[in-house]
Protein backbone atom coordinates (compact mmCIF):
# COMPACT_ATOMS: atom_id res chain seq x y z
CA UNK A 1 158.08 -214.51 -36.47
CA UNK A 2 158.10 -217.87 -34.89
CA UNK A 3 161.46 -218.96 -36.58
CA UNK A 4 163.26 -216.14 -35.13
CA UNK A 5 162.20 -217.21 -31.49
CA UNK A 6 164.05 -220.23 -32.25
CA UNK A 7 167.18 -218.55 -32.97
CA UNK A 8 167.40 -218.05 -28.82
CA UNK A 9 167.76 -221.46 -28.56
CA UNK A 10 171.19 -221.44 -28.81
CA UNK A 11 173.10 -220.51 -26.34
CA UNK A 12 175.50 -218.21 -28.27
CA UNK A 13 172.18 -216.11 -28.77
CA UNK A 14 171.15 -216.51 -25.30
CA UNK A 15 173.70 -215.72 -23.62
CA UNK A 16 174.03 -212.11 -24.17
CA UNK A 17 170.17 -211.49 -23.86
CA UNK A 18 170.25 -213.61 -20.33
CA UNK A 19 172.95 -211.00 -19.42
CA UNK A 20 170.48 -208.00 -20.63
CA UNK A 21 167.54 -209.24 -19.08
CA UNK A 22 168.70 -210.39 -15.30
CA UNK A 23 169.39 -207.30 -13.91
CA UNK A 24 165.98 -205.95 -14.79
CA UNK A 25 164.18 -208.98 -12.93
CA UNK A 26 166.98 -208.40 -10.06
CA UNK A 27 165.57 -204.58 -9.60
CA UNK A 28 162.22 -205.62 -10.00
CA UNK A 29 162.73 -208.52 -7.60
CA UNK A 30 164.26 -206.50 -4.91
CA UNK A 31 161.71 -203.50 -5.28
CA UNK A 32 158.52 -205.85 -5.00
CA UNK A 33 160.40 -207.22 -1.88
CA UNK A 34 160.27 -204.17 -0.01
CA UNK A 35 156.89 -203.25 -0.95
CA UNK A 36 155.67 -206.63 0.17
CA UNK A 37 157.82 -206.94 3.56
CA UNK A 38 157.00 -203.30 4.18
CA UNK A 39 152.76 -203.86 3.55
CA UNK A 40 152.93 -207.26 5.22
CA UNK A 41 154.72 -206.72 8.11
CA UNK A 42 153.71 -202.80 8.80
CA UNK A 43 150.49 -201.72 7.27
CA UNK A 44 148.93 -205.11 7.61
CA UNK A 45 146.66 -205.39 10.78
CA UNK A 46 146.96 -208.55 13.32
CA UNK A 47 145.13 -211.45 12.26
CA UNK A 48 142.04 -212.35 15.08
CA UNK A 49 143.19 -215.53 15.64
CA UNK A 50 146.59 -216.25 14.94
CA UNK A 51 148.11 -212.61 16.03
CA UNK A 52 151.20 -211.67 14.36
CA UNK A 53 152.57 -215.29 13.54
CA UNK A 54 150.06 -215.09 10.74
CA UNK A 55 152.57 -212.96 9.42
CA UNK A 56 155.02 -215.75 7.91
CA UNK A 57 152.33 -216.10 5.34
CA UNK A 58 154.17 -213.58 3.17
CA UNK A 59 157.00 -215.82 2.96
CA UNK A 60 155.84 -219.07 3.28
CA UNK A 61 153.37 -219.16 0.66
CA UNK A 62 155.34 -217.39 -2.58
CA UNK A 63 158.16 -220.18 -1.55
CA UNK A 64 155.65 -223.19 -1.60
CA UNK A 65 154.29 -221.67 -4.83
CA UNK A 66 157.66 -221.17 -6.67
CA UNK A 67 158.67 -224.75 -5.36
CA UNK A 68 156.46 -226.08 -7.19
CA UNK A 69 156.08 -224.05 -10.27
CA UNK A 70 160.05 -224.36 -11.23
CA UNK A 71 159.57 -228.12 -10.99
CA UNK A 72 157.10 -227.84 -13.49
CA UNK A 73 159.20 -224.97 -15.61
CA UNK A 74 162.39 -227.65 -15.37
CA UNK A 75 159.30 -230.33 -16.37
CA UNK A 76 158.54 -228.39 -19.15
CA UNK A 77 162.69 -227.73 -20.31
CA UNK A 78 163.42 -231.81 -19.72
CA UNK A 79 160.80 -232.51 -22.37
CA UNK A 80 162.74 -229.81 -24.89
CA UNK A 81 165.42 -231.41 -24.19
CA UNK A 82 164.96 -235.14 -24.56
CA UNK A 83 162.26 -234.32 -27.41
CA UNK A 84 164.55 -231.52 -29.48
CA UNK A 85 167.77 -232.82 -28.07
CA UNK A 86 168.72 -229.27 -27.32
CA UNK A 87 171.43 -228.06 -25.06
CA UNK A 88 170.24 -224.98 -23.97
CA UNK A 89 167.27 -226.47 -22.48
CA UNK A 90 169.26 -228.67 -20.82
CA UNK A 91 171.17 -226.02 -19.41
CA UNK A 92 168.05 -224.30 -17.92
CA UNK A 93 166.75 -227.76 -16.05
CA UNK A 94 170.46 -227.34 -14.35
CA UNK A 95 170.02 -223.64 -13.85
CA UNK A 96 166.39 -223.57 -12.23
CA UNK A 97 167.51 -226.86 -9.62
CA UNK A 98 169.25 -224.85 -6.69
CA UNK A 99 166.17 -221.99 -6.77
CA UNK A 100 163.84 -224.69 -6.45
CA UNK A 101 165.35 -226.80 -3.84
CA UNK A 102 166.00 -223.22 -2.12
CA UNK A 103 161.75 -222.54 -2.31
CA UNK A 104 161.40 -225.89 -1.20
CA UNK A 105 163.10 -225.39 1.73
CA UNK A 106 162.31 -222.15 2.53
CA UNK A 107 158.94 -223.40 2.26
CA UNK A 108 159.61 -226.36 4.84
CA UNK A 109 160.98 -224.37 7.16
CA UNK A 110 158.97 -221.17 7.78
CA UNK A 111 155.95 -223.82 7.27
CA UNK A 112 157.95 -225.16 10.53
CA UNK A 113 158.08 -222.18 12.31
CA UNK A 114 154.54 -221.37 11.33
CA UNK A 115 152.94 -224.31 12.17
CA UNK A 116 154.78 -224.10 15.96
CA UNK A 117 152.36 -221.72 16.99
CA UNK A 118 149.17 -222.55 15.25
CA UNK A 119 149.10 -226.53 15.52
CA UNK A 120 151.20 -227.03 18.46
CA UNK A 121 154.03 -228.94 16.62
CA UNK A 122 156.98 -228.04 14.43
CA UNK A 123 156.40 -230.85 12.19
CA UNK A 124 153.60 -233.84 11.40
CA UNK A 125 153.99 -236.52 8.53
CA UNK A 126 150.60 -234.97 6.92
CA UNK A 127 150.79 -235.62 2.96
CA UNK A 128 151.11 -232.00 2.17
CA UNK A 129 154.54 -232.04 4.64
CA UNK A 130 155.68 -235.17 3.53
CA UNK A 131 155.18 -234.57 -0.39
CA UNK A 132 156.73 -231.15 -0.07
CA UNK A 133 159.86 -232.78 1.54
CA UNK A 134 159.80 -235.26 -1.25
CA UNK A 135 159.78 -232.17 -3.54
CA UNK A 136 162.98 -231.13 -1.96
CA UNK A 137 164.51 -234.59 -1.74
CA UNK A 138 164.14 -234.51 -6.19
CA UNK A 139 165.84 -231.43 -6.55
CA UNK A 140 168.60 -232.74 -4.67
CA UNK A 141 168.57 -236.15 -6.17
CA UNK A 142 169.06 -234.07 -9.46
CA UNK A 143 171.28 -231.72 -8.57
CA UNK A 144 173.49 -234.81 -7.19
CA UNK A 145 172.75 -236.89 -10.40
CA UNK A 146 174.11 -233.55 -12.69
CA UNK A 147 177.46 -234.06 -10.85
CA UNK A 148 177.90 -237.98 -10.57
CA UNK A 149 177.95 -238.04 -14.35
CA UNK A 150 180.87 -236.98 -16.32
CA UNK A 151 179.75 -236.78 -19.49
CA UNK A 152 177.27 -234.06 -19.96
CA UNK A 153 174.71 -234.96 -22.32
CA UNK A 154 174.14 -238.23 -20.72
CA UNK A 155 173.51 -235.72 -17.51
CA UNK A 156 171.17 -233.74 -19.84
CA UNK A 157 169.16 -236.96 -20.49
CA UNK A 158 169.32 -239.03 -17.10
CA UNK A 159 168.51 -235.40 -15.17
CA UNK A 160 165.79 -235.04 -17.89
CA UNK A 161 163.85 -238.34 -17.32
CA UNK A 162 164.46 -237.91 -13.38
CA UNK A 163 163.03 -234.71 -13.93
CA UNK A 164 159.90 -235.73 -15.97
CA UNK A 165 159.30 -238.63 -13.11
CA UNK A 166 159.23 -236.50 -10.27
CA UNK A 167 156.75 -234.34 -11.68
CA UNK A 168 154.00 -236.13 -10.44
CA UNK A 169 154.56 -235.08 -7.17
CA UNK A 170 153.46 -231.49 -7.90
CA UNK A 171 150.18 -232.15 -8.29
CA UNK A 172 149.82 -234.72 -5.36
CA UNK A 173 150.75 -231.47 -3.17
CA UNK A 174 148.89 -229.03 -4.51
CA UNK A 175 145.52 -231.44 -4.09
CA UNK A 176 146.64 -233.24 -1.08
CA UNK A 177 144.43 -231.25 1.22
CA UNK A 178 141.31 -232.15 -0.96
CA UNK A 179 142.56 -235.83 -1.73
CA UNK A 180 143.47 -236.66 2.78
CA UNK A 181 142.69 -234.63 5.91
CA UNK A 182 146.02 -232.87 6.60
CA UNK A 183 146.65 -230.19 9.17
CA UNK A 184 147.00 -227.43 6.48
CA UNK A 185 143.84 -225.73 5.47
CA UNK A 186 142.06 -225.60 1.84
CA UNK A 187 143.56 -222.95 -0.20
CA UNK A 188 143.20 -219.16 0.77
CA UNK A 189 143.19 -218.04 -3.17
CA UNK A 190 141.50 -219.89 -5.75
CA UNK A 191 140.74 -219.33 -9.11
CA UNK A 192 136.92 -219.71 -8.82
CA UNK A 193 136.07 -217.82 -5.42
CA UNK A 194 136.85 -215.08 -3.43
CA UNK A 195 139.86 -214.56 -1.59
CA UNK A 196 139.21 -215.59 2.15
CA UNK A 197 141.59 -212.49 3.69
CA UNK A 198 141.75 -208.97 3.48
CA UNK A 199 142.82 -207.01 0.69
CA UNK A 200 145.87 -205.35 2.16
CA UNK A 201 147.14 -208.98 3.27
CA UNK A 202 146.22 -210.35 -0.49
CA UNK A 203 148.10 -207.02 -1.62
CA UNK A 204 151.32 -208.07 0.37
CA UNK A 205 151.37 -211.42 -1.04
CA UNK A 206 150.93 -210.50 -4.21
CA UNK A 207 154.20 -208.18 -3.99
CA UNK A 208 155.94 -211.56 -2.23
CA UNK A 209 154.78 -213.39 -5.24
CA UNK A 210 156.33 -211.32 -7.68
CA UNK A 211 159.61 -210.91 -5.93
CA UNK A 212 159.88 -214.86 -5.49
CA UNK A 213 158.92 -215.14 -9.33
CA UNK A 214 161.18 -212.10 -10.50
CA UNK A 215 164.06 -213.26 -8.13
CA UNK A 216 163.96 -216.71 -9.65
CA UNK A 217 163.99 -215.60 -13.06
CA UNK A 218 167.07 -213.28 -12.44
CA UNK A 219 169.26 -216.02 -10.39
CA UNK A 220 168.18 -218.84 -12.96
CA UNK A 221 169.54 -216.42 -15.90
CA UNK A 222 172.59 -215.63 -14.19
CA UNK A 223 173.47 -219.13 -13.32
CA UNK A 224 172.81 -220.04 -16.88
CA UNK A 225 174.89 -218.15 -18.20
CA UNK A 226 177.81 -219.24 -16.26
CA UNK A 227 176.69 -222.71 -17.27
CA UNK A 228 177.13 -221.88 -20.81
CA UNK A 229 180.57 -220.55 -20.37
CA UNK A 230 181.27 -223.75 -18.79
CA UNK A 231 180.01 -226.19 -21.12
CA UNK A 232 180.38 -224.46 -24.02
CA UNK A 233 184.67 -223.95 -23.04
CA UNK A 234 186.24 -223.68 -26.32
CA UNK A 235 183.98 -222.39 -28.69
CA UNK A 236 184.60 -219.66 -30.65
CA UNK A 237 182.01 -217.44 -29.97
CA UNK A 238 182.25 -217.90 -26.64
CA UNK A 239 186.42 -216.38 -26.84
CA UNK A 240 185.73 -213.09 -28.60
CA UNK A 241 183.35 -212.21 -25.54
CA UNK A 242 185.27 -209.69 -23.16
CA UNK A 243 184.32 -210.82 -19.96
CA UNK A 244 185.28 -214.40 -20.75
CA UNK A 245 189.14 -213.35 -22.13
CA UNK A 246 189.39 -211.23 -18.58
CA UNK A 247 188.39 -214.63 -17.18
CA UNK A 248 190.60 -217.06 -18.63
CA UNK A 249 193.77 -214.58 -19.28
């Protein structure tokens, strides 16, 4: 059972499940969307304090959340890589960069526009600001490093170690309001407590959450797949496919 996972590590065996699978996550990602805008910005009352502003929430937080978890998912793919030496792996790392820098700054600026209202400024140098926008400075620096290199497997590699370097940043956001006193508050969901807001506005988030995931997902798979036709140019496998000979004819 395990051996025949492995088989999908090639990306003549991805490709055409990627191309099966992204339109599903597309739907669901656009469906959860509406839900979520729909509860959050409709059914969900005025916060006490903040008023409606509060409302950014439901786009802010799914963005900061996916910022970080595809830098962990391209982690995870640069260790394949440089550990298995596959391509395909590769190939994700380079697929899952423009999402994440998009979360990141997504993330940056509604947190912008959020904080505007609530602390008075656009922007302060706190360490949860300042290591998101290092966040969005690595997936830039990799997405630049992919395209000063010619050769692509020395890409693979040198975006791979980049990659695995970075990383540590993740965590240094997630706990830099326990670790300094930053203008952002502790976190409103946590694994061991109860959630501090009301369960319509946890319900809208959750929707938020799932279309950032499920939109990821669909947008990385596409991309990949026009990554493989790219670097895999000239292999047979890749000719006999229909929508590549409409392509290149």
């Amino acid at each position: 059972m395990i051996a025949n996972w492995f088989v999908y590590a090639s990306p003549a065996s991805f490709y055409p499940v990627a191309a099966r699978m992204a339109p599903w996550f597309a739907i669901i990602a656009a469906a959860s969307a509406v839900v979520g805008l729909w509860i959050g910005l409709v059914v969900a009352p005025t916060d006490a304090q903040q008023g409606d502003a509060y409302r950014i929430i439901f786009i802010h937080v799914p963005a900061a959340w996916m910022s970080m978890f595809i830098y962990l998912v391209m982690a995870f793919w640069s260790a394949v890589a440089l550990g298995f030496n596959t391509r395909l792996s590769a190939m994700m790392t380079q697929a899952l960069a423009p999402t994440g820098a998009l979360m990141t700054f997504i993330a940056l600026w509604t947190g912008a526009l959020w904080g505007r209202p609530t602390w008075g400024t656009f922007w302060a140098w706190d360490a949860r600001m300042t290591s998101e926008l290092i966040l969005l400075f690595l997936y830039l620096g990799v997405i630049a490093l992919r395209h000063a290199i010619d050769d692509p497997r020395r890409a693979d590699k040198a975006c791979s170690v980049l990659t695995l370097v970075g990383a540590i940043n993740v965590p240094i956001i997630y706990f830099s309001v326990q670790w300094w006193n930053t203008l952002h508050q502790g976190s409103t969901i946590s694994m061991t407590a109860a959630p501090k807001m009301a369960a319509i506005m946890l319900t809208a988030l959750a929707f938020m959450t799932l279309a950032a995931w499920t939109y990821a997902i669909a947008v990385a798979l596409i991309r990949v797949r026009a990554i493989i036709v790219e670097r895999e140019r000239g292999a047979t496998w890749l000719s006999h496919l229909p929508e590549v000979r409409r392509v290149t004819v």
